[in-house]
C-alpha atoms as a PDB file:
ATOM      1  CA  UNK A   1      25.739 118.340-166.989  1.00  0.00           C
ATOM      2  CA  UNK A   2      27.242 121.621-166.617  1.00  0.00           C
ATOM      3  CA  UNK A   3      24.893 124.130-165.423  1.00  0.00           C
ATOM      4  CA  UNK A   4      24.597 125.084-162.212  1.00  0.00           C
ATOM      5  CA  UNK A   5      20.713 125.340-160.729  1.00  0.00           C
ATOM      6  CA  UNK A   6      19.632 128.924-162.284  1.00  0.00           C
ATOM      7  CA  UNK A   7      21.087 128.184-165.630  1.00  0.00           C
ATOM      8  CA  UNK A   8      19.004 124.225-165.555  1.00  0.00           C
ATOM      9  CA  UNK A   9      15.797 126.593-164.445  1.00  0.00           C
ATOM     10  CA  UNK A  10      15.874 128.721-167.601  1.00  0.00           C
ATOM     11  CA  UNK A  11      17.467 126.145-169.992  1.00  0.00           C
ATOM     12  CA  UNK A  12      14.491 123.696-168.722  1.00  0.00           C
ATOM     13  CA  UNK A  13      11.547 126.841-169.297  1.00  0.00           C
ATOM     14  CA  UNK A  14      12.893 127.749-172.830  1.00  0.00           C
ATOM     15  CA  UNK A  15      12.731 123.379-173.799  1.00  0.00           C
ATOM     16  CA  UNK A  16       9.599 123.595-172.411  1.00  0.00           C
ATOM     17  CA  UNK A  17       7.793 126.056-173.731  1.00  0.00           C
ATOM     18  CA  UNK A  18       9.406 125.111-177.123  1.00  0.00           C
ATOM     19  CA  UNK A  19       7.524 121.127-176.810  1.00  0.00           C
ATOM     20  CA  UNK A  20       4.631 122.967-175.780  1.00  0.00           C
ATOM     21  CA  UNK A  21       4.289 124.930-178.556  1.00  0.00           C
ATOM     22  CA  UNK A  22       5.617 122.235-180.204  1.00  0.00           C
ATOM     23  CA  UNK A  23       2.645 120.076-179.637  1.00  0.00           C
ATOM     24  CA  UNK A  24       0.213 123.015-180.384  1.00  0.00           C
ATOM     25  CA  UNK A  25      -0.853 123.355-176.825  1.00  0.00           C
ATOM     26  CA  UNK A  26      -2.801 126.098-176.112  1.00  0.00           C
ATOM     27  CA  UNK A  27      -3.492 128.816-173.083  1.00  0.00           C
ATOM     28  CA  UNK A  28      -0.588 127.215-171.624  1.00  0.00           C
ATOM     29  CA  UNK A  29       1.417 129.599-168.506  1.00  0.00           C
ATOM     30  CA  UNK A  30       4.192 129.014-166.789  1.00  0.00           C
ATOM     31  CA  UNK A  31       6.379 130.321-164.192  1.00  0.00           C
ATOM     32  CA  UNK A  32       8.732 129.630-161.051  1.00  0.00           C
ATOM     33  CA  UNK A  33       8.028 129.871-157.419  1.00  0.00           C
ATOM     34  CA  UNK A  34       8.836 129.122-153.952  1.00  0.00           C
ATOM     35  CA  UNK A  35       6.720 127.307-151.617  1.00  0.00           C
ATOM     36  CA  UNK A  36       6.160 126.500-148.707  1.00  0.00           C
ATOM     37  CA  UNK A  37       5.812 122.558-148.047  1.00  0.00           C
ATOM     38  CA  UNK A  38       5.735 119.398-145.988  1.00  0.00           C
ATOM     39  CA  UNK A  39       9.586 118.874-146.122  1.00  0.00           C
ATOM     40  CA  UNK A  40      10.618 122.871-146.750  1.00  0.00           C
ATOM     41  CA  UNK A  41      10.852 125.048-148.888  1.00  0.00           C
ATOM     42  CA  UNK A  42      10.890 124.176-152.443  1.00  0.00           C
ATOM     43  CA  UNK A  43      11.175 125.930-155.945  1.00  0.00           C
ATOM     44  CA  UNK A  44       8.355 124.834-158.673  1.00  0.00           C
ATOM     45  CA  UNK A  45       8.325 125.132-162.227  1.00  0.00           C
ATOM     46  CA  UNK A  46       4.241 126.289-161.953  1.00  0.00           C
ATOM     47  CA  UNK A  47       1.947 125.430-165.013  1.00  0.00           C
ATOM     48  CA  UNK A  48      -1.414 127.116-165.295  1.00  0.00           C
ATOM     49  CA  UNK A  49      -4.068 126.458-168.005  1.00  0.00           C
ATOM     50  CA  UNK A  50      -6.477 129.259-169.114  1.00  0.00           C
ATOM     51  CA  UNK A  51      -8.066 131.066-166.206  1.00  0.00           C
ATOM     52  CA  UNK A  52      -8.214 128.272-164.001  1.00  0.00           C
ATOM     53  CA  UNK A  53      -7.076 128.437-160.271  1.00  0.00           C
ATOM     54  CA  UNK A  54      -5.794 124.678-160.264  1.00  0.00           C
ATOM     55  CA  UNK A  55      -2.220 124.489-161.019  1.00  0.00           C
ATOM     56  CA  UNK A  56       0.731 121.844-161.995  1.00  0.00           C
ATOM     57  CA  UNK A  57       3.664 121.951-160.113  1.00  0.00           C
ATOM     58  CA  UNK A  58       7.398 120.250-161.046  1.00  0.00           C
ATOM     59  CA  UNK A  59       9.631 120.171-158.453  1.00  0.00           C
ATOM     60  CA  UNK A  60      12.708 121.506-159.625  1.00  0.00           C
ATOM     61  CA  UNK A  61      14.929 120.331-157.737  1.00  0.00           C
ATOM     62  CA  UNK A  62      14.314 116.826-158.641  1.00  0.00           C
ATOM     63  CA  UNK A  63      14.365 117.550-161.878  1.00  0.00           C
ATOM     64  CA  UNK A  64      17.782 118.984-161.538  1.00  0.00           C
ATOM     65  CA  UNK A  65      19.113 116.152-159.562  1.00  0.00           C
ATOM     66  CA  UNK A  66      17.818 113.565-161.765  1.00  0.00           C
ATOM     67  CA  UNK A  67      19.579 115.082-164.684  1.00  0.00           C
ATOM     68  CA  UNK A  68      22.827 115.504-162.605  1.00  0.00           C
ATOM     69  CA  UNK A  69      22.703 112.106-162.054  1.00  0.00           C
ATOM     70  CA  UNK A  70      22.395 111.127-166.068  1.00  0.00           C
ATOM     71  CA  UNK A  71      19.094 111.829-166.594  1.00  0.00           C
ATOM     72  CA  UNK A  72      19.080 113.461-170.548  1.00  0.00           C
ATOM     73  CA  UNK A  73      17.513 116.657-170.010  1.00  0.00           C
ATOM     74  CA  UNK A  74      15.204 116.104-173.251  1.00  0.00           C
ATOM     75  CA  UNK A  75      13.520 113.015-171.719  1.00  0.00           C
ATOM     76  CA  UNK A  76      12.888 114.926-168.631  1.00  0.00           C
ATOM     77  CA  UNK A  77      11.167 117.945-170.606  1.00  0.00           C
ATOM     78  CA  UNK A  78       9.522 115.115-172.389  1.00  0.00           C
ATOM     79  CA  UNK A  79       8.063 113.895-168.927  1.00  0.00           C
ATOM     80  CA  UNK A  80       7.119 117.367-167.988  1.00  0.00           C
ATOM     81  CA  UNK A  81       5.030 118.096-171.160  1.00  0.00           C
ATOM     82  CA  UNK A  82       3.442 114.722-171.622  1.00  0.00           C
ATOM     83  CA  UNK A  83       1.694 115.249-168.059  1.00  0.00           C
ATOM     84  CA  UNK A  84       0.994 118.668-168.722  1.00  0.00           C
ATOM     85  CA  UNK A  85      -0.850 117.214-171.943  1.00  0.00           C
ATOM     86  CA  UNK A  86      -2.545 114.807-170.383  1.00  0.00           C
ATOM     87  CA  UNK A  87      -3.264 117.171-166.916  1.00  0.00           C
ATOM     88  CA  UNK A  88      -5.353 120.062-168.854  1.00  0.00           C
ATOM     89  CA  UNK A  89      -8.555 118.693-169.637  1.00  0.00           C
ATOM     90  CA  UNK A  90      -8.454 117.073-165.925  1.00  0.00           C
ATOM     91  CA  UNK A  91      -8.228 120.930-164.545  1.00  0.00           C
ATOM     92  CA  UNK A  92     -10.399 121.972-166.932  1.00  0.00           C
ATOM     93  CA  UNK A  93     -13.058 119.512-166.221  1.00  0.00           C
ATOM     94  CA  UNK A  94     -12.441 118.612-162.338  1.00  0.00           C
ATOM     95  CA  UNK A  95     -11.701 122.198-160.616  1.00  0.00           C
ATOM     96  CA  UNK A  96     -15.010 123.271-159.626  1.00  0.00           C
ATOM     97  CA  UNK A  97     -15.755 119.281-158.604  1.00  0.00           C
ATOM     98  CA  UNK A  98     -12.683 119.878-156.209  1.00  0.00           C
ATOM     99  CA  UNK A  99     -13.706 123.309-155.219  1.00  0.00           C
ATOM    100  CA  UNK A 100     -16.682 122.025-154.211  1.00  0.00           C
ATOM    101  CA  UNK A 101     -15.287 118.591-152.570  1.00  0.00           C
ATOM    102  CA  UNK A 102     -12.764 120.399-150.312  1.00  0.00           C
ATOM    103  CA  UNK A 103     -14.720 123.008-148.999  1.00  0.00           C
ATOM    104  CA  UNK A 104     -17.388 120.862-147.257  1.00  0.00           C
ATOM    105  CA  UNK A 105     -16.320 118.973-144.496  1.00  0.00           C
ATOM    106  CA  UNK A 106     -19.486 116.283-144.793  1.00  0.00           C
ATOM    107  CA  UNK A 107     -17.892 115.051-147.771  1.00  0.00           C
ATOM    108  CA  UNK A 108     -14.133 115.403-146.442  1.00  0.00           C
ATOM    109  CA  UNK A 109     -14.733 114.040-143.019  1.00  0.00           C
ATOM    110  CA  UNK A 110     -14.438 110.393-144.185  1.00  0.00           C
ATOM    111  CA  UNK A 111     -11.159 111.258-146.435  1.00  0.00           C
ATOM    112  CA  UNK A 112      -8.896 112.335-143.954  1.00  0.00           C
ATOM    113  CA  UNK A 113      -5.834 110.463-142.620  1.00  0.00           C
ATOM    114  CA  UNK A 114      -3.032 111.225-140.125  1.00  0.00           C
ATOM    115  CA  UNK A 115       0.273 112.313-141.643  1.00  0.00           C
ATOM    116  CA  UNK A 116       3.690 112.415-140.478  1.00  0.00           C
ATOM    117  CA  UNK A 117       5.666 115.548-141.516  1.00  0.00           C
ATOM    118  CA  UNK A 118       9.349 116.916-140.188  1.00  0.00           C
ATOM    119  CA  UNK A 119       8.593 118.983-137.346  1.00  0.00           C
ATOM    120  CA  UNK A 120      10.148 122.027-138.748  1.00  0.00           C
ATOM    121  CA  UNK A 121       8.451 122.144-141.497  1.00  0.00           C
ATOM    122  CA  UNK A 122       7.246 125.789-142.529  1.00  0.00           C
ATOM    123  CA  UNK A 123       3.857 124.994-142.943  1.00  0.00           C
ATOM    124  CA  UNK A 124       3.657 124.111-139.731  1.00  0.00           C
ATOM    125  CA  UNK A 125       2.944 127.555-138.062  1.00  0.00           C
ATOM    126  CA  UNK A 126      -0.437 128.175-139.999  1.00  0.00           C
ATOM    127  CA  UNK A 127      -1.555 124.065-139.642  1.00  0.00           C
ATOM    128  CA  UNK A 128      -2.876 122.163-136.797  1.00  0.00           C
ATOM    129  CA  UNK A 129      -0.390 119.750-136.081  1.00  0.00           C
ATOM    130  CA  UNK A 130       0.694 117.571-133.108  1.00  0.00           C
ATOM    131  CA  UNK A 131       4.408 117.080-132.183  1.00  0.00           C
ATOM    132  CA  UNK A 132       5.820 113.723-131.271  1.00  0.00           C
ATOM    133  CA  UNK A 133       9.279 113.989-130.639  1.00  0.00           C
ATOM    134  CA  UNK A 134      10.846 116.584-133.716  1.00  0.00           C
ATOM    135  CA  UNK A 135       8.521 115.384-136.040  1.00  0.00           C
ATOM    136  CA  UNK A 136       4.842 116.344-136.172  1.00  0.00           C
ATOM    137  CA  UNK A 137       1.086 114.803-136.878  1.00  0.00           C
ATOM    138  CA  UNK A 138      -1.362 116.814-139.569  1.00  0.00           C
ATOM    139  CA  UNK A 139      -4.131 115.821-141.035  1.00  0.00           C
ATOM    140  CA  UNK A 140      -4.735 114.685-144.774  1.00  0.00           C
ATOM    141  CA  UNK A 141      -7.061 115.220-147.176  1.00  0.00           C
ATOM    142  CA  UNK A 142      -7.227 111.765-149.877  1.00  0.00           C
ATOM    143  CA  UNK A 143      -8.340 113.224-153.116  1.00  0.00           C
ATOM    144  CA  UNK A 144      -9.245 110.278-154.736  1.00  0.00           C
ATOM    145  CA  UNK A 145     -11.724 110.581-156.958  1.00  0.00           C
ATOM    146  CA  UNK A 146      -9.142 113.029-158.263  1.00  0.00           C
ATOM    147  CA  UNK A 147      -5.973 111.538-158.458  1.00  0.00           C
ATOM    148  CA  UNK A 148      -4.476 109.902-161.123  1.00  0.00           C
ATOM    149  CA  UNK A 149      -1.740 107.572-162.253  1.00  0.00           C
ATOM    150  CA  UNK A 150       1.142 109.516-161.809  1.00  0.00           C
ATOM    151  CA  UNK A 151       0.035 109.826-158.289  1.00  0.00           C
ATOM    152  CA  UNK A 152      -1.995 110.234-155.071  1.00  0.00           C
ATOM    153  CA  UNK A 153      -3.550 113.737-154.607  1.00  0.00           C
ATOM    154  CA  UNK A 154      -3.930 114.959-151.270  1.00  0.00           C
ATOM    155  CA  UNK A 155      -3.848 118.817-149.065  1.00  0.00           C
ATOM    156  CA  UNK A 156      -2.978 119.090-145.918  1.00  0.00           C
ATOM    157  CA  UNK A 157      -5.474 121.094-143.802  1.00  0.00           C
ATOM    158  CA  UNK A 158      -4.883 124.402-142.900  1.00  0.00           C
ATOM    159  CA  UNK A 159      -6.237 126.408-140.122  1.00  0.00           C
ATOM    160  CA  UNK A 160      -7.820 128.627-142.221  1.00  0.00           C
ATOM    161  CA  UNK A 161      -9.860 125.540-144.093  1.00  0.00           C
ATOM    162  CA  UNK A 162     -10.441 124.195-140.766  1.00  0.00           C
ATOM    163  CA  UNK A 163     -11.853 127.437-139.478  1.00  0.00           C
ATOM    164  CA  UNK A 164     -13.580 127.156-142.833  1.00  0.00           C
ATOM    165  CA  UNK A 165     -14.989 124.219-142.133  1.00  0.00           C
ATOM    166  CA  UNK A 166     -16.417 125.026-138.811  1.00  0.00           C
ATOM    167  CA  UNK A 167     -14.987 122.564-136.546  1.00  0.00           C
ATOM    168  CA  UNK A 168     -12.070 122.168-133.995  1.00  0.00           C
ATOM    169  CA  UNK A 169      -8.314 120.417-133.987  1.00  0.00           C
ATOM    170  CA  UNK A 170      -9.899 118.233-131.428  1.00  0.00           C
ATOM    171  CA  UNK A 171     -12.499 117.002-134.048  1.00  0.00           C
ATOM    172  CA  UNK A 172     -10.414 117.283-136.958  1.00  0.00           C
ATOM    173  CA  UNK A 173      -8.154 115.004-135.444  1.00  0.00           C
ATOM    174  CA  UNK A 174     -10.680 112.792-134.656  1.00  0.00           C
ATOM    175  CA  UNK A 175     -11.764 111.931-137.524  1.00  0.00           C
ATOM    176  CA  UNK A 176      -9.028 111.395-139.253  1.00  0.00           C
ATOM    177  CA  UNK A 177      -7.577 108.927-136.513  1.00  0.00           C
ATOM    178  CA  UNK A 178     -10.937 107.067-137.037  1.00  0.00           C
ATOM    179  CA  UNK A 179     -10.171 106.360-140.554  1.00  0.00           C
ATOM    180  CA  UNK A 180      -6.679 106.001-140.278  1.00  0.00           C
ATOM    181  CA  UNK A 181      -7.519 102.990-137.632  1.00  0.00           C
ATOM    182  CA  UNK A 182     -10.437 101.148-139.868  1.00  0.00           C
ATOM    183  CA  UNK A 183      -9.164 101.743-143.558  1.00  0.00           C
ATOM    184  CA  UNK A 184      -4.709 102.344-143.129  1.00  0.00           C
ATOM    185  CA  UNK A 185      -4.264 100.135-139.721  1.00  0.00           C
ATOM    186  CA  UNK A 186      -0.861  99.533-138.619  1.00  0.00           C
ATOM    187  CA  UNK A 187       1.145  96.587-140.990  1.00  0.00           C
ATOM    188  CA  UNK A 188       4.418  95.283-139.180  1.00  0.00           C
ATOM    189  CA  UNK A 189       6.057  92.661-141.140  1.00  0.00           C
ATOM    190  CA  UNK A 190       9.936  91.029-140.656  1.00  0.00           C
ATOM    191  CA  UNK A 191      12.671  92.985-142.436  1.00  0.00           C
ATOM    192  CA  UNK A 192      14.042  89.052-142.883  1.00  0.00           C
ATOM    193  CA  UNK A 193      10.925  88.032-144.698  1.00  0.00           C
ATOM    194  CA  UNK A 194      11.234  90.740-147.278  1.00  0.00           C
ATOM    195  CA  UNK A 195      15.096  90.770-147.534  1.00  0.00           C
ATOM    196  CA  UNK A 196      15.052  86.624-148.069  1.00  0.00           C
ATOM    197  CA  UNK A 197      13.373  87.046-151.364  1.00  0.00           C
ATOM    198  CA  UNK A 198      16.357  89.804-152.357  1.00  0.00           C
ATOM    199  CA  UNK A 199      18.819  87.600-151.321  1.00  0.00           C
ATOM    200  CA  UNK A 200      19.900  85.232-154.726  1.00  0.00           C
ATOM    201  CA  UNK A 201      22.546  83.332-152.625  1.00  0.00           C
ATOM    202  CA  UNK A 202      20.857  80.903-149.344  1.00  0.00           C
ATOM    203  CA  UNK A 203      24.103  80.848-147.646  1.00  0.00           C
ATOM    204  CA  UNK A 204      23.538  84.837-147.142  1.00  0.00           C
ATOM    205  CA  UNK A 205      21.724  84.941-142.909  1.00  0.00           C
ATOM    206  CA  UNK A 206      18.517  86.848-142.817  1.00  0.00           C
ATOM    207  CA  UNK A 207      18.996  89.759-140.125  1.00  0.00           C
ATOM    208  CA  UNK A 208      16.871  87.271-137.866  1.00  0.00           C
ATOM    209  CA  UNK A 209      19.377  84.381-138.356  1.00  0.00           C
ATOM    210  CA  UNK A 210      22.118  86.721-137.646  1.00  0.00           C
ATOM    211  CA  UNK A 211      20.110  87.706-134.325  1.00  0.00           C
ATOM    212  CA  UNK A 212      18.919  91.134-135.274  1.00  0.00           C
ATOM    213  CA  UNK A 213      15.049  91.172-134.645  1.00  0.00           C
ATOM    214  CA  UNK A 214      14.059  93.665-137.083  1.00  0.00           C
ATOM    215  CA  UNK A 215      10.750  95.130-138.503  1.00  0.00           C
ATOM    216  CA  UNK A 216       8.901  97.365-141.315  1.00  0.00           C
ATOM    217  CA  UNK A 217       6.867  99.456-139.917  1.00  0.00           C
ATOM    218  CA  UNK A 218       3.825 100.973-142.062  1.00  0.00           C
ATOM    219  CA  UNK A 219      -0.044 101.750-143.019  1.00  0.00           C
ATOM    220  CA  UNK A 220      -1.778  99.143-145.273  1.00  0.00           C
ATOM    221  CA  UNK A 221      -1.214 100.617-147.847  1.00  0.00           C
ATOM    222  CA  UNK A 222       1.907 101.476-147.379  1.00  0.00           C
ATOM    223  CA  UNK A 223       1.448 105.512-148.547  1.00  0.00           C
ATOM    224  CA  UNK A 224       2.445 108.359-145.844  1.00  0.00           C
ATOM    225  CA  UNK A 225       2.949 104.726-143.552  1.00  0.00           C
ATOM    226  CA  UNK A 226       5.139 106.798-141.126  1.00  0.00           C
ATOM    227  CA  UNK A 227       1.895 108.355-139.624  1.00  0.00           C
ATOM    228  CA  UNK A 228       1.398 105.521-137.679  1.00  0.00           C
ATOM    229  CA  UNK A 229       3.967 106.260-135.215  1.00  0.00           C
ATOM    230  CA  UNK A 230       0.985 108.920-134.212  1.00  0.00           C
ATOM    231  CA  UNK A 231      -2.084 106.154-133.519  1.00  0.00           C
ATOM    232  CA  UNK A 232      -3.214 105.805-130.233  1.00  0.00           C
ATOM    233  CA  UNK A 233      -0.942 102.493-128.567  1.00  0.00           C
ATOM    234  CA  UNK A 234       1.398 102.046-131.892  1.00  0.00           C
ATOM    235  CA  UNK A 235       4.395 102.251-129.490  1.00  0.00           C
ATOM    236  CA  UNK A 236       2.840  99.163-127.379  1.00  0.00           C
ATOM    237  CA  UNK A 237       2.152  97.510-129.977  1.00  0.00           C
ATOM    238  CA  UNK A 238       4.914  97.343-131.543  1.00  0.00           C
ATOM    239  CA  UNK A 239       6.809  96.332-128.593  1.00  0.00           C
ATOM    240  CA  UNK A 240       4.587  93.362-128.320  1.00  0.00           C
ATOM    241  CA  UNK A 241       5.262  92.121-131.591  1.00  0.00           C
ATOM    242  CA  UNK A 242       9.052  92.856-131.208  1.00  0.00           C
ATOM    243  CA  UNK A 243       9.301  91.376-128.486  1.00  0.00           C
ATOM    244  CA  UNK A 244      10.416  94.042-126.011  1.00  0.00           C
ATOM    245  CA  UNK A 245      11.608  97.941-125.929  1.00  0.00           C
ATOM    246  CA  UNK A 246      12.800  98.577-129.245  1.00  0.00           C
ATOM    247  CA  UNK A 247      14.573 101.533-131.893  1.00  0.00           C
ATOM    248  CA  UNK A 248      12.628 102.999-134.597  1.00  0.00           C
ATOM    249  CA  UNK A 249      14.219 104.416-137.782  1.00  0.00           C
ATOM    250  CA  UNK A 250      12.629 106.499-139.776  1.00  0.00           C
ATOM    251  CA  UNK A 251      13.615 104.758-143.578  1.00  0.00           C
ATOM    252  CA  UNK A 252      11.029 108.063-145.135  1.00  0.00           C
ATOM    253  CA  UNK A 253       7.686 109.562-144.115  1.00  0.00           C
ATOM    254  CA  UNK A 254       6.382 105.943-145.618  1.00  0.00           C
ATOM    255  CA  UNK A 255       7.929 103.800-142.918  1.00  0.00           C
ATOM    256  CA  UNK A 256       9.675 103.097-139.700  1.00  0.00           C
ATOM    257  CA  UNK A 257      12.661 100.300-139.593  1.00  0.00           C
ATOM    258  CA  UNK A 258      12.379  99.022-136.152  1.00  0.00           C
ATOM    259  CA  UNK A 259      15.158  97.186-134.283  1.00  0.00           C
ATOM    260  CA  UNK A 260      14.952  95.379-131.272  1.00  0.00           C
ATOM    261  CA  UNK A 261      16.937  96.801-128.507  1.00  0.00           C
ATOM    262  CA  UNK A 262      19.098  93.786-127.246  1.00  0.00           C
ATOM    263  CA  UNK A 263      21.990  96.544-126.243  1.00  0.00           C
ATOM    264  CA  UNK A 264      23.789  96.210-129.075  1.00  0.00           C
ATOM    265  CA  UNK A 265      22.198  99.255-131.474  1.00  0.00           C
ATOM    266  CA  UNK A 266      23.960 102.645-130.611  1.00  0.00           C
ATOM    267  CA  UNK A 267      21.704 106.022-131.054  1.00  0.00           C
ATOM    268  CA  UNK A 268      24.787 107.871-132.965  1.00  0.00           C
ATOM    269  CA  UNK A 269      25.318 104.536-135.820  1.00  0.00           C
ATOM    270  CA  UNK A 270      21.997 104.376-136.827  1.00  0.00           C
ATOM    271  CA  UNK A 271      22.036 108.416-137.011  1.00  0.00           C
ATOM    272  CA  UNK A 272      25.012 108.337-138.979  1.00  0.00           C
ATOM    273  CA  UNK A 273      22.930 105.395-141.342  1.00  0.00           C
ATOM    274  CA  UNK A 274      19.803 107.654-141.220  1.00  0.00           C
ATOM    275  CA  UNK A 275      21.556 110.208-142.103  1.00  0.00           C
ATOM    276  CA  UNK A 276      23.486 108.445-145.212  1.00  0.00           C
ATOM    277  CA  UNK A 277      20.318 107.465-146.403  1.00  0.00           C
ATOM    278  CA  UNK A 278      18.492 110.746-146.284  1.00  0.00           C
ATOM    279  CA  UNK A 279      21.538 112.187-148.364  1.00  0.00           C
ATOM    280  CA  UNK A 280      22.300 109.069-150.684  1.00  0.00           C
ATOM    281  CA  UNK A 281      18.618 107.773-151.322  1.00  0.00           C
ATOM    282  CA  UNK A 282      15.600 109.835-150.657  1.00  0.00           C
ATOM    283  CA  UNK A 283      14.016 112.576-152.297  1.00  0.00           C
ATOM    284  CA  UNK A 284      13.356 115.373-150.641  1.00  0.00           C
ATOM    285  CA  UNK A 285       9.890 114.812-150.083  1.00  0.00           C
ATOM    286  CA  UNK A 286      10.243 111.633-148.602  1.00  0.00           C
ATOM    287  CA  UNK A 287      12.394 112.890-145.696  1.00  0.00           C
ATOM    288  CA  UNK A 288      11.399 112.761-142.190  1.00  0.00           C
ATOM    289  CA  UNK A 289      13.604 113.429-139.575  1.00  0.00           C
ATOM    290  CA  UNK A 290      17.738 112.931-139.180  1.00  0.00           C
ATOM    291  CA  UNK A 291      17.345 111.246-135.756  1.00  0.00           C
ATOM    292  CA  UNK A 292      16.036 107.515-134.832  1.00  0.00           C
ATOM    293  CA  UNK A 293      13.899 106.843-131.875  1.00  0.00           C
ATOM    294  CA  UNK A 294      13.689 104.736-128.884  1.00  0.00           C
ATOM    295  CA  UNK A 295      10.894 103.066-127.020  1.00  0.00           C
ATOM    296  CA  UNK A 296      11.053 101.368-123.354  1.00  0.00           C
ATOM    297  CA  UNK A 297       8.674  99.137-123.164  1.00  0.00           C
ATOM    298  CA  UNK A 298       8.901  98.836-119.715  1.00  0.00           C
ATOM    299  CA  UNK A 299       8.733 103.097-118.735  1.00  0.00           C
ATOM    300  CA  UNK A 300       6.572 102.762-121.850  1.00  0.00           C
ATOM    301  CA  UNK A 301       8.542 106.272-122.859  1.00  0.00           C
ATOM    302  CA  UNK A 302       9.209 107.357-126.872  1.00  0.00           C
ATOM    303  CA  UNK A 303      12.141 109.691-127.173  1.00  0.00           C
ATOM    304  CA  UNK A 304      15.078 110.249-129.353  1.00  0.00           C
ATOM    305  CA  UNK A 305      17.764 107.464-129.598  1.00  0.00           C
ATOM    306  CA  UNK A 306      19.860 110.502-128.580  1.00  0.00           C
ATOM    307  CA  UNK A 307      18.106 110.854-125.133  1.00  0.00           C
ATOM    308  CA  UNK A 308      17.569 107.547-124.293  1.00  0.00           C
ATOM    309  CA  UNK A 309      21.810 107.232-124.692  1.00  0.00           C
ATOM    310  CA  UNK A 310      22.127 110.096-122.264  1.00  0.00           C
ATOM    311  CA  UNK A 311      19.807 108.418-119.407  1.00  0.00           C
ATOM    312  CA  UNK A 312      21.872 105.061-120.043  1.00  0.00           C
ATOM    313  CA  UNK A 313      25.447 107.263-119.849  1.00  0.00           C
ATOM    314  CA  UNK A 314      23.953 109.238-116.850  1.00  0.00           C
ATOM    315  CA  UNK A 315      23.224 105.920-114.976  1.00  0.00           C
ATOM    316  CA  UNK A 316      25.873 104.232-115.413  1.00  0.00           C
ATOM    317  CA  UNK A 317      27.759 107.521-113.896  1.00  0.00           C
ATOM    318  CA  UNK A 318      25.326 107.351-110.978  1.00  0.00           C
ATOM    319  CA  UNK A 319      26.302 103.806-110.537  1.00  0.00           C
ATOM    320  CA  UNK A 320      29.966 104.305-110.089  1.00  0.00           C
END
């Protein structure tokens, strides 16, 4: 493809608005804009129907990477329109249902859940949040009963909805913690055990077999799973079924990779893998921090991987 970002933006509104003409879709609007969100800011190809307040919005930068990568430009205008199509009598029908769902916090109170976001993410100065380290704790709101297929729905809660609502971060919090613990409790299962069934050839060693200790780290169901990293004793936990102080990877705001500390793991490698990944594999949106993590279970402190080298340097200079 060889079109630089602006030219993709106007090339993809004028294909667009072509199939949705094309299709006889009516009361159809559409327009690009910035927002703020979770991982940054983002640009959005924006797709209202009629006079309602509900919107679609198409990350554009995906879209734009996707086709970079070989994606035919046609099938992704194809993707865009068919859940447009399908998405309008959904808004149509289900707006004032969700109007009335998420501004009354009897029926919200037992859909919220704890979510891991980077913690310099710009919607961060007008949400209640909780730092741990660089990243940062908000609360969800589960649409359920609204979402669909092509994904989960869910809003992050604002100050001015809590304020709306009537109650305080210490509440808020609360709550969502409570059914974080009962209905997304903390899942840690053997990278080996989920590797073996990738691996076609026996002869290949399971990280355990090569003496790595190494775990997935996650919610049941394994959606925004990073959050757990935020529930009361996850770090204990997790050292108990480790089997000592350990390093925690952030694979995507879905999971933690966690690797027992046995000396060998250096802060600055698995930053330069992190870091590989984040560029090489994620979206966007699935980004959580740059940096991995360390936990001593005996000082029972969480802290970068960074700062937890400069204690062990610092030491060993002490000990000279």
């Amino acid at each position: 493809m060889n079109m630089d970002f602006e030219e993709f933006k106007n090339t993809l509104m004028d294909l667009v608005s072509k199939e949705v003409d094309d299709r006889g879709l009516e009361d159809i609007s559409m327009k690009f804009t910035t927002v703020d969100s979770p991982d940054g800011m983002t640009e959005r190809l924006m797709v209202s129907v009629g006079e309602a307040k509900m919107s679609m919005a198409f990350r554009l930068q995906e879209i734009y990477k996707n086709v970079e990568d070989g994606e035919d430009i046609d099938h992704a205008v194809y993707k865009i329109v068919n859940t447009i199509e399908s998405s309008i009598s959904v808004i149509k029908e289900k707006e004032q249902d969700v109007k009335n769902f998420i501004s009354d916090y009897d029926q919200v109170k037992d859909h919220t859940y704890l979510r891991m976001i980077p913690g310099d993410s710009p919607i961060l100065k007008d949400t209640p949040h909780r730092m741990v380290e660089d990243m940062a704790l908000v609360v969800n709101v589960h649409l359920d009963s609204f979402s669909d297929e092509n994904g989960r729905s869910c809003v992050v809660v604002s100050k001015p909805l809590m304020e709306m609502y009537g109650i305080d971060e210490a509440q808020l919090f609360a709550d969502a913690e409570k059914n974080s613990l009962e209905n997304e409790p903390m899942v840690f299962t053997p990278l080996g055990d989920m590797i073996k069934s990738l691996i076609e050839s026996e002869s290949l060693p399971t990280p355990e077999e090569a003496g790595i200790v190494t775990y997935i780290a996650t919610n049941k169901s394994g959606f925004q799973g990073a959050a757990i990293a935020g529930y009361p004793g996850f770090a204990e936990k997790a050292a108990e079924t480790i089997g000592g102080s350990f390093y925690m990877l952030p694979s995507s705001v879905h999971e933690f990779i966690l690797i027992k500390d046995d000396g060998t793991p250096k802060a600055k490698d698995l930053n330069a893998m992190i870091k590989n990944v984040n560029e090489t594999v994620l979206e966007p949106r699935d980004i959580l921090s740059a940096q991995c993590y360390h936990y001593d279970a005996k000082t029972k402190v969480l802290e970068t991987g960074l700062k937890h080298a400069a204690k062990i340097q610092q030491k060993k200079g002490g000990a000279r």
